[in-house]
C-alpha atoms as a PDB file:
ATOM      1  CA  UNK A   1     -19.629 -10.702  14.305  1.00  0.00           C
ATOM      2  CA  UNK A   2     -18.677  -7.985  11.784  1.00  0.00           C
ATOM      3  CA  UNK A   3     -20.202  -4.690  11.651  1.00  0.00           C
ATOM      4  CA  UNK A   4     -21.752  -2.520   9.406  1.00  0.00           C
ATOM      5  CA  UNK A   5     -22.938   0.805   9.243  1.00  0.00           C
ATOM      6  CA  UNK A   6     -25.934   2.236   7.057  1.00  0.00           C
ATOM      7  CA  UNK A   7     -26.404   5.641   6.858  1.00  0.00           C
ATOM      8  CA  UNK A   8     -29.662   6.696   5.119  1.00  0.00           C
ATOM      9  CA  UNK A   9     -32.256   9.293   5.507  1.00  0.00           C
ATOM     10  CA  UNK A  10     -35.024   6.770   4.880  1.00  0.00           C
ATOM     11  CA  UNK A  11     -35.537   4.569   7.608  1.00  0.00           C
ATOM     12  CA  UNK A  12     -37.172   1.884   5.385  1.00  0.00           C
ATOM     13  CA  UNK A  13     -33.830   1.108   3.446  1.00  0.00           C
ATOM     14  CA  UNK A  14     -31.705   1.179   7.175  1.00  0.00           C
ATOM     15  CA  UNK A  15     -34.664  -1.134   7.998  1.00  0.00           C
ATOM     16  CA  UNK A  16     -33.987  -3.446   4.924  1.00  0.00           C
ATOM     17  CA  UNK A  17     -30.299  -3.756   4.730  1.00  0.00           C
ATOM     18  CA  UNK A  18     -30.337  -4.535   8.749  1.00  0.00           C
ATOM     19  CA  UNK A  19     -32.351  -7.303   8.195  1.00  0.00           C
ATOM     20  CA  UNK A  20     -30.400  -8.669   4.976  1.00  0.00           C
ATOM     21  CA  UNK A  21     -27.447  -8.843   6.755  1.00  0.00           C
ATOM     22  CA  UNK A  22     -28.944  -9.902   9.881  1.00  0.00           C
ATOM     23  CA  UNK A  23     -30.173 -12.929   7.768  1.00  0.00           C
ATOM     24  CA  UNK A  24     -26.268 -13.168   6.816  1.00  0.00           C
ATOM     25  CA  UNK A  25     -24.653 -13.319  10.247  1.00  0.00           C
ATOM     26  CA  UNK A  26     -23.737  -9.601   9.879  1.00  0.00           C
ATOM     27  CA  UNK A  27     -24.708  -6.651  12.307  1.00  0.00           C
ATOM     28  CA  UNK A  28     -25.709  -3.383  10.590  1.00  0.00           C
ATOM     29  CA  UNK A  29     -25.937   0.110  12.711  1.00  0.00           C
ATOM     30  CA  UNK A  30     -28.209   2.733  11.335  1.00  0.00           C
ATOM     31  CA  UNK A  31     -28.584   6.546  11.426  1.00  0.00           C
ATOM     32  CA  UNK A  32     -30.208   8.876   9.265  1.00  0.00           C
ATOM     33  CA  UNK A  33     -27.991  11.549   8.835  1.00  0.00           C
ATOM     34  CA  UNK A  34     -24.462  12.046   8.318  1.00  0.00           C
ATOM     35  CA  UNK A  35     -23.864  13.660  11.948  1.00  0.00           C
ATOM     36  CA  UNK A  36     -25.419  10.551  13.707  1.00  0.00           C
ATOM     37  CA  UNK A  37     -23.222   8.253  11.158  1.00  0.00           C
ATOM     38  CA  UNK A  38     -20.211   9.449  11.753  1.00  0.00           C
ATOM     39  CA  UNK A  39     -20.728   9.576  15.522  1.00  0.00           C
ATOM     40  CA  UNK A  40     -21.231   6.245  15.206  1.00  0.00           C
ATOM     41  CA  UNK A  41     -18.405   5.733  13.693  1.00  0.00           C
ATOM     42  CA  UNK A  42     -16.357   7.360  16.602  1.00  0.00           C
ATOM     43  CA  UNK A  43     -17.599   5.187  19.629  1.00  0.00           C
ATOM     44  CA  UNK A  44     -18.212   1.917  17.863  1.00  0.00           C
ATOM     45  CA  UNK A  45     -16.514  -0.732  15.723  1.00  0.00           C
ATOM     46  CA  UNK A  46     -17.503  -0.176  12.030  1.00  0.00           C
ATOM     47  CA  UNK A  47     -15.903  -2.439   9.594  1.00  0.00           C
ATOM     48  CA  UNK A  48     -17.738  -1.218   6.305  1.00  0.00           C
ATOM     49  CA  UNK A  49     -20.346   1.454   5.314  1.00  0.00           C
ATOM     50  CA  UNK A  50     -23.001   1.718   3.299  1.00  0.00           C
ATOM     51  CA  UNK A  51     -23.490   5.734   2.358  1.00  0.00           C
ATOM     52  CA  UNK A  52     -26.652   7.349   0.792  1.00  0.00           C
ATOM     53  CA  UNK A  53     -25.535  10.133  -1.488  1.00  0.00           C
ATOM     54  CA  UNK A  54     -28.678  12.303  -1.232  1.00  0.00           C
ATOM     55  CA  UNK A  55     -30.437  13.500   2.459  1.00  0.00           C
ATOM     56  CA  UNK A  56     -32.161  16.910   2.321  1.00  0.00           C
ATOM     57  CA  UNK A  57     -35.690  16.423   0.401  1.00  0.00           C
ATOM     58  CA  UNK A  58     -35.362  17.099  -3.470  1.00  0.00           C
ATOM     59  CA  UNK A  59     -31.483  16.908  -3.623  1.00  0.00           C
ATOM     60  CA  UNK A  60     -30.286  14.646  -6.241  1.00  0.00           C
ATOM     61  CA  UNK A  61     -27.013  16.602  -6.896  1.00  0.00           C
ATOM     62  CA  UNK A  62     -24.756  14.196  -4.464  1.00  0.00           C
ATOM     63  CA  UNK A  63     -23.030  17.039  -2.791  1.00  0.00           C
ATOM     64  CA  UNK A  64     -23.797  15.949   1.056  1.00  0.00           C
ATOM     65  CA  UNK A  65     -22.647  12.264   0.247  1.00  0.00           C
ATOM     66  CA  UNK A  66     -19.565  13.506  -1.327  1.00  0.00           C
ATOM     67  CA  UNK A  67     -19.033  15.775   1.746  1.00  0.00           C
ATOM     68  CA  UNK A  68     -19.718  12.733   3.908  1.00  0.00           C
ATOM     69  CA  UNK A  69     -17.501   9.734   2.040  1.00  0.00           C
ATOM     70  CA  UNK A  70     -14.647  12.648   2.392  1.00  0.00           C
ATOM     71  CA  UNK A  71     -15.611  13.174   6.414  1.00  0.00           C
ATOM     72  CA  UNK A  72     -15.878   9.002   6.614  1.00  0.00           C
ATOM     73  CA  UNK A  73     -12.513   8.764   5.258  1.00  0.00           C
ATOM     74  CA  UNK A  74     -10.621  11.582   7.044  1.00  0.00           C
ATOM     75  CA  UNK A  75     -11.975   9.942  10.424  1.00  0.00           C
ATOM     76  CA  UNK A  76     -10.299   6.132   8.882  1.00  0.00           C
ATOM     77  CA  UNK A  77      -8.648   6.475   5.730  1.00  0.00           C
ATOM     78  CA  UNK A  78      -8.817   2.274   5.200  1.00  0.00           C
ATOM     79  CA  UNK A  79     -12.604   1.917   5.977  1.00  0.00           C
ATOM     80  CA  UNK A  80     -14.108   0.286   2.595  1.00  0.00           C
ATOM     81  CA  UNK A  81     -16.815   2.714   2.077  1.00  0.00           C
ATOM     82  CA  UNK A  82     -20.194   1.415  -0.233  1.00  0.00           C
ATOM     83  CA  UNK A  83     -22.120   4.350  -1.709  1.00  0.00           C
ATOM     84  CA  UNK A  84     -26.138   3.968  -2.545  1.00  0.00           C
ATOM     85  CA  UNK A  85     -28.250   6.036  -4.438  1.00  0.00           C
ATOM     86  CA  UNK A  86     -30.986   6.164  -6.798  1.00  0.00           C
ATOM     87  CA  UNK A  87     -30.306   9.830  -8.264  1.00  0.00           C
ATOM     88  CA  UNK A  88     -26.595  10.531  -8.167  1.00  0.00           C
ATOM     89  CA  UNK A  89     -24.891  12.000 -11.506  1.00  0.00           C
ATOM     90  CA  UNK A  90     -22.341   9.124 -12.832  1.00  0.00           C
ATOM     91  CA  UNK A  91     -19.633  12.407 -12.867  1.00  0.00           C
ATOM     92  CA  UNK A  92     -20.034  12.451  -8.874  1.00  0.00           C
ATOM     93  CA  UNK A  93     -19.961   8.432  -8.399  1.00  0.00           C
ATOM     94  CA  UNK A  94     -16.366   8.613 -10.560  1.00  0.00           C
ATOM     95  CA  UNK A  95     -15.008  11.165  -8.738  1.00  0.00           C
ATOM     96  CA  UNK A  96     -15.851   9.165  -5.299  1.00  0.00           C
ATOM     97  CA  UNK A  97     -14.237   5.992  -6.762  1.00  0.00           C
ATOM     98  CA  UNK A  98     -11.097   7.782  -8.201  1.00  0.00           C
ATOM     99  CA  UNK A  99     -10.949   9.148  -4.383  1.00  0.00           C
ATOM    100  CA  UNK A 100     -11.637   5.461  -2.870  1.00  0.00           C
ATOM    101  CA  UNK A 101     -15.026   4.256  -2.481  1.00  0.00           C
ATOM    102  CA  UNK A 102     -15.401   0.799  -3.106  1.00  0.00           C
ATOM    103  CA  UNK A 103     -18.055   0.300  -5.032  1.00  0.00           C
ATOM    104  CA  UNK A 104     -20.863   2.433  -6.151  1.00  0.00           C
ATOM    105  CA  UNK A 105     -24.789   0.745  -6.457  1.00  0.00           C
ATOM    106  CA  UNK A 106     -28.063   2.115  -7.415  1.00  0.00           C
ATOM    107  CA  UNK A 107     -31.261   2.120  -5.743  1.00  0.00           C
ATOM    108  CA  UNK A 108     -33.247  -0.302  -5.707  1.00  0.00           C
ATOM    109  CA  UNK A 109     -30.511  -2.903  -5.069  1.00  0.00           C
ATOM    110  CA  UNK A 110     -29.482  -6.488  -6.156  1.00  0.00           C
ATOM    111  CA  UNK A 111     -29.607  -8.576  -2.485  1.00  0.00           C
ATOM    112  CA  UNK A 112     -27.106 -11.135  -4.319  1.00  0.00           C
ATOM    113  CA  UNK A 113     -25.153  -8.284  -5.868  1.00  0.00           C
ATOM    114  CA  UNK A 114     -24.825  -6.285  -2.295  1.00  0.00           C
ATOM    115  CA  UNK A 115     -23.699  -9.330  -0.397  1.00  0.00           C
ATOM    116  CA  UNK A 116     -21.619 -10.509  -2.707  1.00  0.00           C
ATOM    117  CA  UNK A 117     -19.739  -7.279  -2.525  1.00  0.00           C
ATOM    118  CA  UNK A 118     -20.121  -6.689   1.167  1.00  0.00           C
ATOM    119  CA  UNK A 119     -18.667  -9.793   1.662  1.00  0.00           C
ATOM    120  CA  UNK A 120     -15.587  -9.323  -1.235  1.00  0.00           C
ATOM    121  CA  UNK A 121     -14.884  -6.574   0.490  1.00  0.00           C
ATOM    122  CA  UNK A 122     -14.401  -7.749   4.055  1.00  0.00           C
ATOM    123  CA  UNK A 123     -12.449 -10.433   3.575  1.00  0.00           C
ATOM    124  CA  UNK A 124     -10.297  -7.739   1.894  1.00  0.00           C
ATOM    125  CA  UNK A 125     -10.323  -5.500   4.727  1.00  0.00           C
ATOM    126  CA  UNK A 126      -9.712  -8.515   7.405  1.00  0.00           C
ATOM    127  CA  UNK A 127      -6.525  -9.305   4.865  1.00  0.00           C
ATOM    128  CA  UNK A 128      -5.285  -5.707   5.016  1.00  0.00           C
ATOM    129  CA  UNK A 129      -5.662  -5.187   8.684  1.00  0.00           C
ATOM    130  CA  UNK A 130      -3.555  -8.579   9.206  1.00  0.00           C
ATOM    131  CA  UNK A 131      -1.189  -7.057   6.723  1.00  0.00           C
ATOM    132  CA  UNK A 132      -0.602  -3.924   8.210  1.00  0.00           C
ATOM    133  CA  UNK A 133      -0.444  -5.462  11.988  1.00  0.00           C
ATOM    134  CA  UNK A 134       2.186  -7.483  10.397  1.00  0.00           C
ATOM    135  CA  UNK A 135       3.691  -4.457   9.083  1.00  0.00           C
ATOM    136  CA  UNK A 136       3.750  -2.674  12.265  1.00  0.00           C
ATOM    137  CA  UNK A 137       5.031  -5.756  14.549  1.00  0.00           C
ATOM    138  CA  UNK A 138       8.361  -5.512  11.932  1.00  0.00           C
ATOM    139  CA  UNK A 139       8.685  -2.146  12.297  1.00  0.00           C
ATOM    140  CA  UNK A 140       8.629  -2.737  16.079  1.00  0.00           C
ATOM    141  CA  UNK A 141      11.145  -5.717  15.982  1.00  0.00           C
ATOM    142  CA  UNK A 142      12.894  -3.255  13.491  1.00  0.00           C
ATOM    143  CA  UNK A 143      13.114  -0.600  15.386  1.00  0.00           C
ATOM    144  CA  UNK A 144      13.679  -2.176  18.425  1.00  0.00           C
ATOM    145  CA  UNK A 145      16.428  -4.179  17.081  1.00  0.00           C
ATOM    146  CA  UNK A 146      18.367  -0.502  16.351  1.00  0.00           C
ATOM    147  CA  UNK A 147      18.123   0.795  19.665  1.00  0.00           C
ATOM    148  CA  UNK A 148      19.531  -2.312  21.515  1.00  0.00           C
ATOM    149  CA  UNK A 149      22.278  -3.687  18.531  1.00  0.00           C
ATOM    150  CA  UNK A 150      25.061  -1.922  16.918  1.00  0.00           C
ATOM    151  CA  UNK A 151      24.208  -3.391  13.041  1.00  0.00           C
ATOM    152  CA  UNK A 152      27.962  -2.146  12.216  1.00  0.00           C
ATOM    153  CA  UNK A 153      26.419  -0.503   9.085  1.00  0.00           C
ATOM    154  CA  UNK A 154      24.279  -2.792   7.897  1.00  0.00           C
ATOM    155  CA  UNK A 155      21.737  -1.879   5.479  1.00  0.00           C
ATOM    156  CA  UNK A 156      18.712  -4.472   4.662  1.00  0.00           C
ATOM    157  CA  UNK A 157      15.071  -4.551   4.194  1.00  0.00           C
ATOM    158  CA  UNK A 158      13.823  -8.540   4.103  1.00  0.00           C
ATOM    159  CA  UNK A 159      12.016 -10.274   6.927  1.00  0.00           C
ATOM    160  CA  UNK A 160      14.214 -12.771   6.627  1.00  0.00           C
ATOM    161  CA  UNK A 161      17.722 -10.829   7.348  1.00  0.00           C
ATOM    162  CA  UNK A 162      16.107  -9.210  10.210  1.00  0.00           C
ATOM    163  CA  UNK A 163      15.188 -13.060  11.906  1.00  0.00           C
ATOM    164  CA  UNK A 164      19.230 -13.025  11.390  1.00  0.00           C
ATOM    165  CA  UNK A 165      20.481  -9.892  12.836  1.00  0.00           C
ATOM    166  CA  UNK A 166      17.850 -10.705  15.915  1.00  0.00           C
ATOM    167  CA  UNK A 167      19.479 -14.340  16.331  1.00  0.00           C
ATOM    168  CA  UNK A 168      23.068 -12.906  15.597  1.00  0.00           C
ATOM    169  CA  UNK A 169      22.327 -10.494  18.087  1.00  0.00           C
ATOM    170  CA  UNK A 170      20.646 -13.118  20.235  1.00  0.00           C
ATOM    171  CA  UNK A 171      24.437 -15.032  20.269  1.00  0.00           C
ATOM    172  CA  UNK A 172      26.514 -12.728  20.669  1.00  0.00           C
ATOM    173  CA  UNK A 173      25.447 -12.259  24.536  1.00  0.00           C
ATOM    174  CA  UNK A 174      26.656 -15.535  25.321  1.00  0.00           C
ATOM    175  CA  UNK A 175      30.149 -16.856  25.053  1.00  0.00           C
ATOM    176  CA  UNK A 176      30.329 -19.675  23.140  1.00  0.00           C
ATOM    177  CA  UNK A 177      32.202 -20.478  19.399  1.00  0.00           C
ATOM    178  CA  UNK A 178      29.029 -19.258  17.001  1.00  0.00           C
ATOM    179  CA  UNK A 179      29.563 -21.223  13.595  1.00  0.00           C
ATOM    180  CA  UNK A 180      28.699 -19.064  10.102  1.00  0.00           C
ATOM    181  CA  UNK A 181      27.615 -20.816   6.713  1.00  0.00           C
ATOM    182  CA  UNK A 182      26.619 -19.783   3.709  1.00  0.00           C
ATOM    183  CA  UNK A 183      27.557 -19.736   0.001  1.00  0.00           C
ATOM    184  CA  UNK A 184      30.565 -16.826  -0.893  1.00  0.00           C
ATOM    185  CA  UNK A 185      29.261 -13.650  -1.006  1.00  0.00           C
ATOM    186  CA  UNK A 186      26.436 -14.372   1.479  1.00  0.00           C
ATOM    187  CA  UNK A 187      27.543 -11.911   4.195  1.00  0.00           C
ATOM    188  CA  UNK A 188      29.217 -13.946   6.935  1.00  0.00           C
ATOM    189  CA  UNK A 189      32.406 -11.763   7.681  1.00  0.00           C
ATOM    190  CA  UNK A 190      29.095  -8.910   8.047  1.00  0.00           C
ATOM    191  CA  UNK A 191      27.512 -11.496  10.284  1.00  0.00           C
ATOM    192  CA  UNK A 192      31.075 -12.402  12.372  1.00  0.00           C
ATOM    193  CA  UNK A 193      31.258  -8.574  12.680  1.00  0.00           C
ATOM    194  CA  UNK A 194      27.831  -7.979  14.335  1.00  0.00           C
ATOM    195  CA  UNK A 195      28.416 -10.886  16.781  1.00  0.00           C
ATOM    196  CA  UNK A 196      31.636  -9.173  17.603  1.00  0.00           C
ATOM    197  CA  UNK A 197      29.705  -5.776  17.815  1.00  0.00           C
ATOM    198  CA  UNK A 198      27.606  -7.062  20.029  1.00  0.00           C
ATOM    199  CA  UNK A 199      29.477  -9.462  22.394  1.00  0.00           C
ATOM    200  CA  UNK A 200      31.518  -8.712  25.972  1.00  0.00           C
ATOM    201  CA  UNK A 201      34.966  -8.586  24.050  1.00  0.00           C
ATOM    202  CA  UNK A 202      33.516  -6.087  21.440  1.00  0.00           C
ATOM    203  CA  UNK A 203      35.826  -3.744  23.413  1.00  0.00           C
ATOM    204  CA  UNK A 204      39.026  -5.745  21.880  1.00  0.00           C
ATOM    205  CA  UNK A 205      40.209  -6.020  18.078  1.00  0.00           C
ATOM    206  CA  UNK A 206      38.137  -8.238  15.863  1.00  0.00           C
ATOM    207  CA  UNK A 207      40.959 -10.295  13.755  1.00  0.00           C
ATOM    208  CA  UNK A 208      39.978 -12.227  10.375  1.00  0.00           C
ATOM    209  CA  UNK A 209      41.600 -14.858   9.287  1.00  0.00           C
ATOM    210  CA  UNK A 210      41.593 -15.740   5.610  1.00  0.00           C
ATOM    211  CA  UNK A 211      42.587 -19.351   5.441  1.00  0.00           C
ATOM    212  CA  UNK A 212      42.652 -18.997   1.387  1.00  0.00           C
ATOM    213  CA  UNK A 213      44.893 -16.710   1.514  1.00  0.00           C
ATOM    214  CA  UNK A 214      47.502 -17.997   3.545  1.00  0.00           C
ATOM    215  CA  UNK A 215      50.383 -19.667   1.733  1.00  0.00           C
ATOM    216  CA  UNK A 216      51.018 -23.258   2.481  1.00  0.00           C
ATOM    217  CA  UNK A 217      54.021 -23.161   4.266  1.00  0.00           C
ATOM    218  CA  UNK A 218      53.313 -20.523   6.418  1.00  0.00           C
ATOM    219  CA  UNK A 219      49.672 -22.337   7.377  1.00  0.00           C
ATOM    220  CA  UNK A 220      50.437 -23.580  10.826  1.00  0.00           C
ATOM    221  CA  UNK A 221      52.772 -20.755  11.474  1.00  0.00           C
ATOM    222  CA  UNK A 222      49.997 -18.191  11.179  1.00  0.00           C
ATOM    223  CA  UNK A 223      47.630 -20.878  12.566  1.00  0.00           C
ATOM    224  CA  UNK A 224      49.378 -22.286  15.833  1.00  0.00           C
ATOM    225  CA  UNK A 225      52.541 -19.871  15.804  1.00  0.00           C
ATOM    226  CA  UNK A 226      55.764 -20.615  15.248  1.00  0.00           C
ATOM    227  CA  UNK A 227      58.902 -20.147  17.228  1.00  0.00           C
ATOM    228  CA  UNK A 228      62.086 -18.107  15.821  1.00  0.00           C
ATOM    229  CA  UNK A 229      64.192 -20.129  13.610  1.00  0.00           C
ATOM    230  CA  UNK A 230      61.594 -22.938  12.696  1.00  0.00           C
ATOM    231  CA  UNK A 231      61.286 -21.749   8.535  1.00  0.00           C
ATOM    232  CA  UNK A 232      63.180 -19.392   6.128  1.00  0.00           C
ATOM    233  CA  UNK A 233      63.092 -16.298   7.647  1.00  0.00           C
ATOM    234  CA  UNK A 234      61.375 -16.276  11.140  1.00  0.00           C
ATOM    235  CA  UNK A 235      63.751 -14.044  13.111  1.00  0.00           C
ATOM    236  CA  UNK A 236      61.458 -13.680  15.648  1.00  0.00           C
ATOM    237  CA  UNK A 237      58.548 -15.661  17.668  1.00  0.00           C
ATOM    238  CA  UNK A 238      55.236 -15.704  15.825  1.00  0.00           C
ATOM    239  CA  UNK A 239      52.060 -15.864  18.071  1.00  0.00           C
ATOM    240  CA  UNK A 240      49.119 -17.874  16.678  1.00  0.00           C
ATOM    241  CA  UNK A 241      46.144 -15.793  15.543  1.00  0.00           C
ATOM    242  CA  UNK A 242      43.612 -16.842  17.783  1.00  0.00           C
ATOM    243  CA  UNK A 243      45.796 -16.233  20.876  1.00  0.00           C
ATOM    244  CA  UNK A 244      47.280 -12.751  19.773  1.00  0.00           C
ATOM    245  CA  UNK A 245      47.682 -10.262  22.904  1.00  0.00           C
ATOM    246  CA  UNK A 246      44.683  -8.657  23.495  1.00  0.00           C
ATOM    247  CA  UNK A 247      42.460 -10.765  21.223  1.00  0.00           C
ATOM    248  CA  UNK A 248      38.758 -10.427  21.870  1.00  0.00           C
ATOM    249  CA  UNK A 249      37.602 -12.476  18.610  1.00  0.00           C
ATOM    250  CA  UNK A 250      39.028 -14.073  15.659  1.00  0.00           C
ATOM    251  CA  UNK A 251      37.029 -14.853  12.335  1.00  0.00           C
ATOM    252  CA  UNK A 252      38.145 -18.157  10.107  1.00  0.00           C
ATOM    253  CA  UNK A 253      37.053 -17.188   6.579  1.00  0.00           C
ATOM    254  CA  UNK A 254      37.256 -19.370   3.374  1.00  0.00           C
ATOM    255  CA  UNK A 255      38.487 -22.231   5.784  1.00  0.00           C
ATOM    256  CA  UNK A 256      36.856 -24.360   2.340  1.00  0.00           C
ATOM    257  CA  UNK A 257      39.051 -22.603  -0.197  1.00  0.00           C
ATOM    258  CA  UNK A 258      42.869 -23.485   1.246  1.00  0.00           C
ATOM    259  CA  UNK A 259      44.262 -26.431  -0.461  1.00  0.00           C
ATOM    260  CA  UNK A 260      43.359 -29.792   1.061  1.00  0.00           C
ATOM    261  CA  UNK A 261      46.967 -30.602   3.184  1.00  0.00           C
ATOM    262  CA  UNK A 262      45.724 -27.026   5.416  1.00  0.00           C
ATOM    263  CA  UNK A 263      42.205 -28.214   6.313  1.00  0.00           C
ATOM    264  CA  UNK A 264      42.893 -30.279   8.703  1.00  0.00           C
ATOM    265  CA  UNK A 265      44.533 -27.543  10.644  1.00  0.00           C
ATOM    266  CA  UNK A 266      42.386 -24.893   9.749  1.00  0.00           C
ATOM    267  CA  UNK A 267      39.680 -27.066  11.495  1.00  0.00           C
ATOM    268  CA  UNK A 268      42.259 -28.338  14.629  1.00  0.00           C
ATOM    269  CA  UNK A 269      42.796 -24.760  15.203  1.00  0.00           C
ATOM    270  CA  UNK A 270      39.321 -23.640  15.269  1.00  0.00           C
ATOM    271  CA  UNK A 271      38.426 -26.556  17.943  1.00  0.00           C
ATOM    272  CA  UNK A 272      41.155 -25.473  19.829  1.00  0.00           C
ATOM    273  CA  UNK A 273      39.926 -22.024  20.174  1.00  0.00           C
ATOM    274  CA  UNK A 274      36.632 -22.967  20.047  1.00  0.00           C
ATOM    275  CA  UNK A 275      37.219 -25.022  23.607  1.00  0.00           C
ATOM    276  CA  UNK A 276      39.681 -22.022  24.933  1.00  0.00           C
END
């Protein structure tokens, strides 16, 4: 049940509201001062209040309401805060709104009108509060996520390139071939990089392979190796890329972009490191 708290010096309206919102399914606390209220306020659950402006006999000025809505919202800064009075200057009501009350109502009161703003602005409240624990779980995940992953420089902000970085983070514990698609210019050399970052070999070099830019006849060369002697110009024995000495990891980029008679190996040499 949500909770409200009414702080008036006349009993009679604490009386009223208590049992309009009673009648509502809401539970209103009362105190007649601004002491009591916010004490209130400190060892109970308040989700809205309801504020006279006005509690020493023949003040109409608003000065202890405007020192209470300031006390109400240095003790929580988010509480939606309703002030009620019958004498108030408009000057002091604007200068309470400007600061964040709510709303601002005038004695004696519209039932429909009160409700219908009581009830506006909890569902508001209930939507924040989900917001901000939302908020805070991603900046937990967040922050978490730096303290146990090396992001190799990353920089982002959306929800969903941290749900990446946690799963790319996630993979790279475990040794298996980890497969990276996207559209060019999407990040996945950034992506290959973190796995790397983050895996058992990240001790070792981290090799890329640009199968676009290789030139046809040197495809399988760079690919598989070569021996010395098998083209123009190989004086010496090539070692294939994926089984380089000391090796920990080795990228295939643009596999898509090298002309059709390559793809084929492109893809034989990635299941054959893939199942090394």
């Amino acid at each position: 049940m949500r909770s409200l708290l009414v702080i008036d010096d006349n009993p009679s309206v604490i009386e009223a509201l208590t049992t309009l919102f009673a009648l509502h399914d809401m539970r209103a606390l009362g105190a007649t001062n601004p002491r009591r209220g916010l004490e209130i306020l400190r060892t109970q659950r308040v989700d809205l209040v309801i504020a006279d402006m006005n509690f020493s006999t023949d003040t109409t000025a608003g000065d202890e309401g405007e020192a209470l809505f300031h006390a109400l919202r240095a003790q929580q800064p988010d509480l939606p805060v309703i002030l009620l009075t019958g004498w108030t200057h408009l000057d002091a009501a604007v200068r309470l709104v400007k600061a964040g009350a709510a709303d601002y109502l005038s004695k004696p009161w519209d039932d429909a009108h009160l409700l219908a703003t009581v009830e506006n602005l909890l569902e508001l409240a209930e939507a924040n509060h989900v917001l901000a624990e939302r908020r805070a779980a991603r900046s937990a995940r967040r922050a978490k996520l730096d303290a146990e992953c090396d992001l190799a420089g990353l920089v982002f902000a959306s929800e969903a390139m941290l749900r990446l970085l946690e799963m790319a983070c996630q993979v790279a514990r475990a040794a298996v071939p980890v497969l990276i698609t996207g559209p060019n210019g999407a990040g996945k050399e950034r992506i290959a990089a973190i796995v790397h970052a983050n895996s058992a070999v990240r001790a070792g070099p981290f090799v890329v392979v640009n199968c676009g830019a290789l030139p046809e006849n040197l495809l399988e060369a760079e690919l598989f190796g070569a021996e010395a002697g098998a083209y123009t110009g190989a004086t010496r024995a090539r070692a294939a890329a994926s089984s380089r000495p000391m090796l920990a990891r080795c990228f295939w980029t643009r596999s898509a972009t090298c002309r059709w008679p390559g793809r084929p190996s492109c893809c034989a040499c990635w299941r054959a490191a893939s199942s090394s």
